[in-house]
Protein backbone atom coordinates (compact mmCIF):
# COMPACT_ATOMS: atom_id res chain seq x y z
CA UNK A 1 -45.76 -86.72 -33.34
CA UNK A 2 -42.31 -86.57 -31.84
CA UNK A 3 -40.57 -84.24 -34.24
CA UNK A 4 -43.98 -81.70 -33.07
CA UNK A 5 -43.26 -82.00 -29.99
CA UNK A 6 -39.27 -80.93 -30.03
CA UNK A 7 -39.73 -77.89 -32.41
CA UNK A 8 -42.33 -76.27 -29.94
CA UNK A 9 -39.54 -77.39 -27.15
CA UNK A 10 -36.21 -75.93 -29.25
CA UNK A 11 -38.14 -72.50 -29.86
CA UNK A 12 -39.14 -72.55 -26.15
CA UNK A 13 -35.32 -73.01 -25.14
CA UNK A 14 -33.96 -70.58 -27.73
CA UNK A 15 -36.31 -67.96 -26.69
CA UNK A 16 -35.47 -68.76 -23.09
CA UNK A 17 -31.80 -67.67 -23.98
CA UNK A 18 -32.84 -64.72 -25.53
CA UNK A 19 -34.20 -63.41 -23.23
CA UNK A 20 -31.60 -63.90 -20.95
CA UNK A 21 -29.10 -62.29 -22.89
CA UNK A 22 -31.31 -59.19 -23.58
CA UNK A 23 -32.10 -59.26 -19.35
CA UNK A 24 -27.99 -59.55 -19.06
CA UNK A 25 -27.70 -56.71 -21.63
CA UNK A 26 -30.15 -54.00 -20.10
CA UNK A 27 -28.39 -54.68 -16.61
CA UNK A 28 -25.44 -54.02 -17.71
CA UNK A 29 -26.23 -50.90 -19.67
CA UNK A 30 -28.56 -49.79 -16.52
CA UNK A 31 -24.80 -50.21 -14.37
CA UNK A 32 -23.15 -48.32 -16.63
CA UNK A 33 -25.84 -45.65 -17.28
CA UNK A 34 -25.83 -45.34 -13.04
CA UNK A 35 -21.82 -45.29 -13.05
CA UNK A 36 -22.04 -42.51 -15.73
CA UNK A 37 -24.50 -40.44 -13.41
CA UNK A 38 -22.76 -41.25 -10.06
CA UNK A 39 -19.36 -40.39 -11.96
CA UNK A 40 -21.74 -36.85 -13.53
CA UNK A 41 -22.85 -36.10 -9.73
CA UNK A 42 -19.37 -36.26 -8.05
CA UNK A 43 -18.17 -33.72 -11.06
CA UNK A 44 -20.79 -31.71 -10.54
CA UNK A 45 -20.07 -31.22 -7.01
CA UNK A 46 -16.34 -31.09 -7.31
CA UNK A 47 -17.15 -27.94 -9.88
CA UNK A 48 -19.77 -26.61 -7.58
CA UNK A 49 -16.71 -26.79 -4.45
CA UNK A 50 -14.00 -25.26 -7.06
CA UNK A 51 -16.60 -22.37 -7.74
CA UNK A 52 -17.73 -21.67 -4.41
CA UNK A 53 -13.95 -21.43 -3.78
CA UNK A 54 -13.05 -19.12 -6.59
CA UNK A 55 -15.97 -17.08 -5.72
CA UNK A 56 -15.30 -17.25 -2.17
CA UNK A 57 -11.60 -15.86 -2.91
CA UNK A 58 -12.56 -13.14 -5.63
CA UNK A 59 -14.54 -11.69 -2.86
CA UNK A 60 -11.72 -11.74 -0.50
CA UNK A 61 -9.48 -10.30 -3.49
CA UNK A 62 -12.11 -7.38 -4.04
CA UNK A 63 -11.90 -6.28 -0.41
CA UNK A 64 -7.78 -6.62 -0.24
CA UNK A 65 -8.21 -4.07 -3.87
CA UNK A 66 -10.62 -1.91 -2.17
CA UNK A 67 -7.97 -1.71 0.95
CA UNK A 68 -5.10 -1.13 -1.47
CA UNK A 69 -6.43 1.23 -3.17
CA UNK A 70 -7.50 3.22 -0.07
CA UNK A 71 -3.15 2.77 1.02
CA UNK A 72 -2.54 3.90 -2.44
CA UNK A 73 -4.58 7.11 -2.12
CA UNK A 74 -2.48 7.44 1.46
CA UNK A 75 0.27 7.26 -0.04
CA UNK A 76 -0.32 10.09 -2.70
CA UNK A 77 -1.74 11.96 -0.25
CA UNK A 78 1.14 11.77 2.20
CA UNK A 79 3.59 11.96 -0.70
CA UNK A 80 1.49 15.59 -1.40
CA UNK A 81 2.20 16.32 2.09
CA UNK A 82 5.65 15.67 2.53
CA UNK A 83 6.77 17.76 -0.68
CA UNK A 84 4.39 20.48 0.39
CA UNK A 85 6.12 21.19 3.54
CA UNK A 86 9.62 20.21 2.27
CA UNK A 87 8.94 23.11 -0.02
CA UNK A 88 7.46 25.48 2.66
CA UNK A 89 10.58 24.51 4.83
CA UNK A 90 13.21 25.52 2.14
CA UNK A 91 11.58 28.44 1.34
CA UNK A 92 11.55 29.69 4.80
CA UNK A 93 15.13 29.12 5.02
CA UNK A 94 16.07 31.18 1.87
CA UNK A 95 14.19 33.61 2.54
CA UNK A 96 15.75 33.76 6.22
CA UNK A 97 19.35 33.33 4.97
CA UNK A 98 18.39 36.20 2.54
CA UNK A 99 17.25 38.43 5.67
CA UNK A 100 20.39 37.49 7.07
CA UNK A 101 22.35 38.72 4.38
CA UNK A 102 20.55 41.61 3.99
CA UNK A 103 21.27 43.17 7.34
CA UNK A 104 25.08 41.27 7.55
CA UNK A 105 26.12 43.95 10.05
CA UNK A 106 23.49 43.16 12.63
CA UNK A 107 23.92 39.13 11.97
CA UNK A 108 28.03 39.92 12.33
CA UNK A 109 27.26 41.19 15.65
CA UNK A 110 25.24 38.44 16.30
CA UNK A 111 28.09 36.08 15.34
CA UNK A 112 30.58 38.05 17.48
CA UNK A 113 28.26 37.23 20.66
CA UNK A 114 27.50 40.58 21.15
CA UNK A 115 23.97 39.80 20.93
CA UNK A 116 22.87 36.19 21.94
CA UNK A 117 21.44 34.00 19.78
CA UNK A 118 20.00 30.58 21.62
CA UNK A 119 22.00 27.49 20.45
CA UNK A 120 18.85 25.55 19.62
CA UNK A 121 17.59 28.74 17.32
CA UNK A 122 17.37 26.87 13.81
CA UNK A 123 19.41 29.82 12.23
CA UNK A 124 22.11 30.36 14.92
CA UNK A 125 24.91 28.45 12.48
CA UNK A 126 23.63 30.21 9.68
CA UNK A 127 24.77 33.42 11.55
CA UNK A 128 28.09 32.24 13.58
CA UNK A 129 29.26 31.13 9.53
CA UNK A 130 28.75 35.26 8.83
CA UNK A 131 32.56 35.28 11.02
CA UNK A 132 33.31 36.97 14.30
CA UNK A 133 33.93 40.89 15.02
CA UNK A 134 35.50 42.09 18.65
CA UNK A 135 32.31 42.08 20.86
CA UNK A 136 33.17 44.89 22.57
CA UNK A 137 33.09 46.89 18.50
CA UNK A 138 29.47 45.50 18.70
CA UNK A 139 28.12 46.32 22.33
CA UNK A 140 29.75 50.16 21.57
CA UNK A 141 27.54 50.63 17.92
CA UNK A 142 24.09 49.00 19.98
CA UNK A 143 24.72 51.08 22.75
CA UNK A 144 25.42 54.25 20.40
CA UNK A 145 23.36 53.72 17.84
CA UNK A 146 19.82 53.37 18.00
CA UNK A 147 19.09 52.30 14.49
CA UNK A 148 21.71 49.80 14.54
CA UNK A 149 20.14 48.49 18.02
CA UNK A 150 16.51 48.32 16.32
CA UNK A 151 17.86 46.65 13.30
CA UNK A 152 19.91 44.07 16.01
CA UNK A 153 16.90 43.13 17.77
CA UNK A 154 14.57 43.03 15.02
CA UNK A 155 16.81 40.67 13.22
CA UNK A 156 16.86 38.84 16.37
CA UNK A 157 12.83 38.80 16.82
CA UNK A 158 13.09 37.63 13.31
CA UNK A 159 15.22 34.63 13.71
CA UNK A 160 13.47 33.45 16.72
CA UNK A 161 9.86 33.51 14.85
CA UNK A 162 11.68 32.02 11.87
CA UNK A 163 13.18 29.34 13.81
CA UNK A 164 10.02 28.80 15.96
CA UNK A 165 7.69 27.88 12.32
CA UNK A 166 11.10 26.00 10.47
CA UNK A 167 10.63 23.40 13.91
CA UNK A 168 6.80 23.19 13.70
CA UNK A 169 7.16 22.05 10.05
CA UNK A 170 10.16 20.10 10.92
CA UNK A 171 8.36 18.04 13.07
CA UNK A 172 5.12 18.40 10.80
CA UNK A 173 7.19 16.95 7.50
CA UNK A 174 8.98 14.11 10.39
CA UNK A 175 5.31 13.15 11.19
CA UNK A 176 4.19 13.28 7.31
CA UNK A 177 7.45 11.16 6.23
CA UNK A 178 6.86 8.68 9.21
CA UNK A 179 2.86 8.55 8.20
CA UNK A 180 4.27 7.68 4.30
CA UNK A 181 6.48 4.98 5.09
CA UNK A 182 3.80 3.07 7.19
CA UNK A 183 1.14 3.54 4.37
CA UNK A 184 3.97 2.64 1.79
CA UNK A 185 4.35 -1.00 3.95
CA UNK A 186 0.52 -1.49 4.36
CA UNK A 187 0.56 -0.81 0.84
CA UNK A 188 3.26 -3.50 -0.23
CA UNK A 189 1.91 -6.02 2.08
CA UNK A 190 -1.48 -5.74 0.53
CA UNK A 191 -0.14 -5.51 -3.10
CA UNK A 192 1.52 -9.24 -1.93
CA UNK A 193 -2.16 -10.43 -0.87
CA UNK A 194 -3.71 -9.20 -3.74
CA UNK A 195 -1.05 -10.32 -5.76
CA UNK A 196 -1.66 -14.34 -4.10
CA UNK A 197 -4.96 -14.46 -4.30
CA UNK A 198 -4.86 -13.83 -7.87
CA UNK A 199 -2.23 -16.42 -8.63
CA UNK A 200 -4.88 -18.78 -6.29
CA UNK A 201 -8.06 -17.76 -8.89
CA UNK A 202 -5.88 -18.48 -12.24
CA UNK A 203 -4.97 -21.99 -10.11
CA UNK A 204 -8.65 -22.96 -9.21
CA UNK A 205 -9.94 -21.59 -12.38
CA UNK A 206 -7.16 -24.47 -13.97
CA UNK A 207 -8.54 -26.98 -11.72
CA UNK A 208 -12.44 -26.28 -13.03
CA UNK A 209 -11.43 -26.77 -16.54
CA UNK A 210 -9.29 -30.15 -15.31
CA UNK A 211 -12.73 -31.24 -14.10
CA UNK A 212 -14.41 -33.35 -17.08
């Protein structure tokens, strides 16, 4: 009767210990299955902050290359415009040095003073390098002779107009030049944004592949 009675008892007990094993067992993988997804979640959102960022900053780097290209453009386009009227300015003053030379006897009385010349004229050295004759040689032929007077002041008339559109592209090409060199610093200080912001994308793309 006894040794009934303590098998029933034995399996009771042993079963009783299974069970609380198996209860220990399933808590502990139920922890560990909630660390995993806690752990999953905060990855999740650390990816989720990384791309917003890189996102956030490729659309700040697609503005800075739509800007920089814009300063680029500028820049040609200035670039254009300086050389255009660099060219237009030496070719005016060929062709005026070649009018000079072409009617030497009215630019030598010129030179002589004979015939005034304003200081500021753009071709008055070009003329005072021709040499000096006696004045008085000069004021006797453009009194005398009325050719020689008509070629005198037509040179003259000449000169003045020439000088008169050399100064307005001067100052044209001046504004042009000026106009390039701010574009060309926009330019370089945008190329340096652009330039950061990358390096900032390869760095946060780094960090998103860290993330595991």
């Amino acid at each position: 009767m006894r040794s009934r009675l303590v098998i029933p008892v034995l399996c009771i007990i042993a079963y009783g210990c299974i069970d609380r094993e198996a209860l220990e067992q399933q808590r502990q993988e139920r922890a560990a299955s909630h660390q995993r997804e806690l752990r999953e979640a905060q990855l999740n959102q650390q990816r989720q902050q990384i791309s917003s960022e890189i996102q956030r900053v490729q659309d700040t780097r697609s503005l800075v290359l739509q800007e920089l290209t814009n300063r680029q453009q500028m820049v040609s386009s200035f670039e254009t415009q300086a050389n255009d009227l660099d060219g237009q300015l030496s070719t005016l003053k060929s062709d005026a040095n070649a009018y000079i030379a072409d009617h030497k006897m009215a630019a030598l009385c010129m030179a002589s003073g004979g015939v005034a010349l304003s200081d500021d004229n753009e071709f008055s050295d070009d003329v005072k390098s021709l040499g000096t004759v006696a004045a008085f040689i000069c004021l006797a032929a453009f009194a005398s002779n009325s050719n020689f007077r008509s070629d005198v002041v037509n040179l003259g008339d000449y000169l003045v107009q020439a000088s008169t559109r050399a100064k307005g592209l001067e100052g044209r090409l001046q504004m042009a030049r000026s106009s390039l060199m701010t574009v060309q610093a926009e330019a370089a200080t945008q190329r340096a944004q652009f330039d950061s912001l990358d390096i900032t994308i390869q760095n946060l793309q780094l960090q998103l592949n860290a993330v595991r």
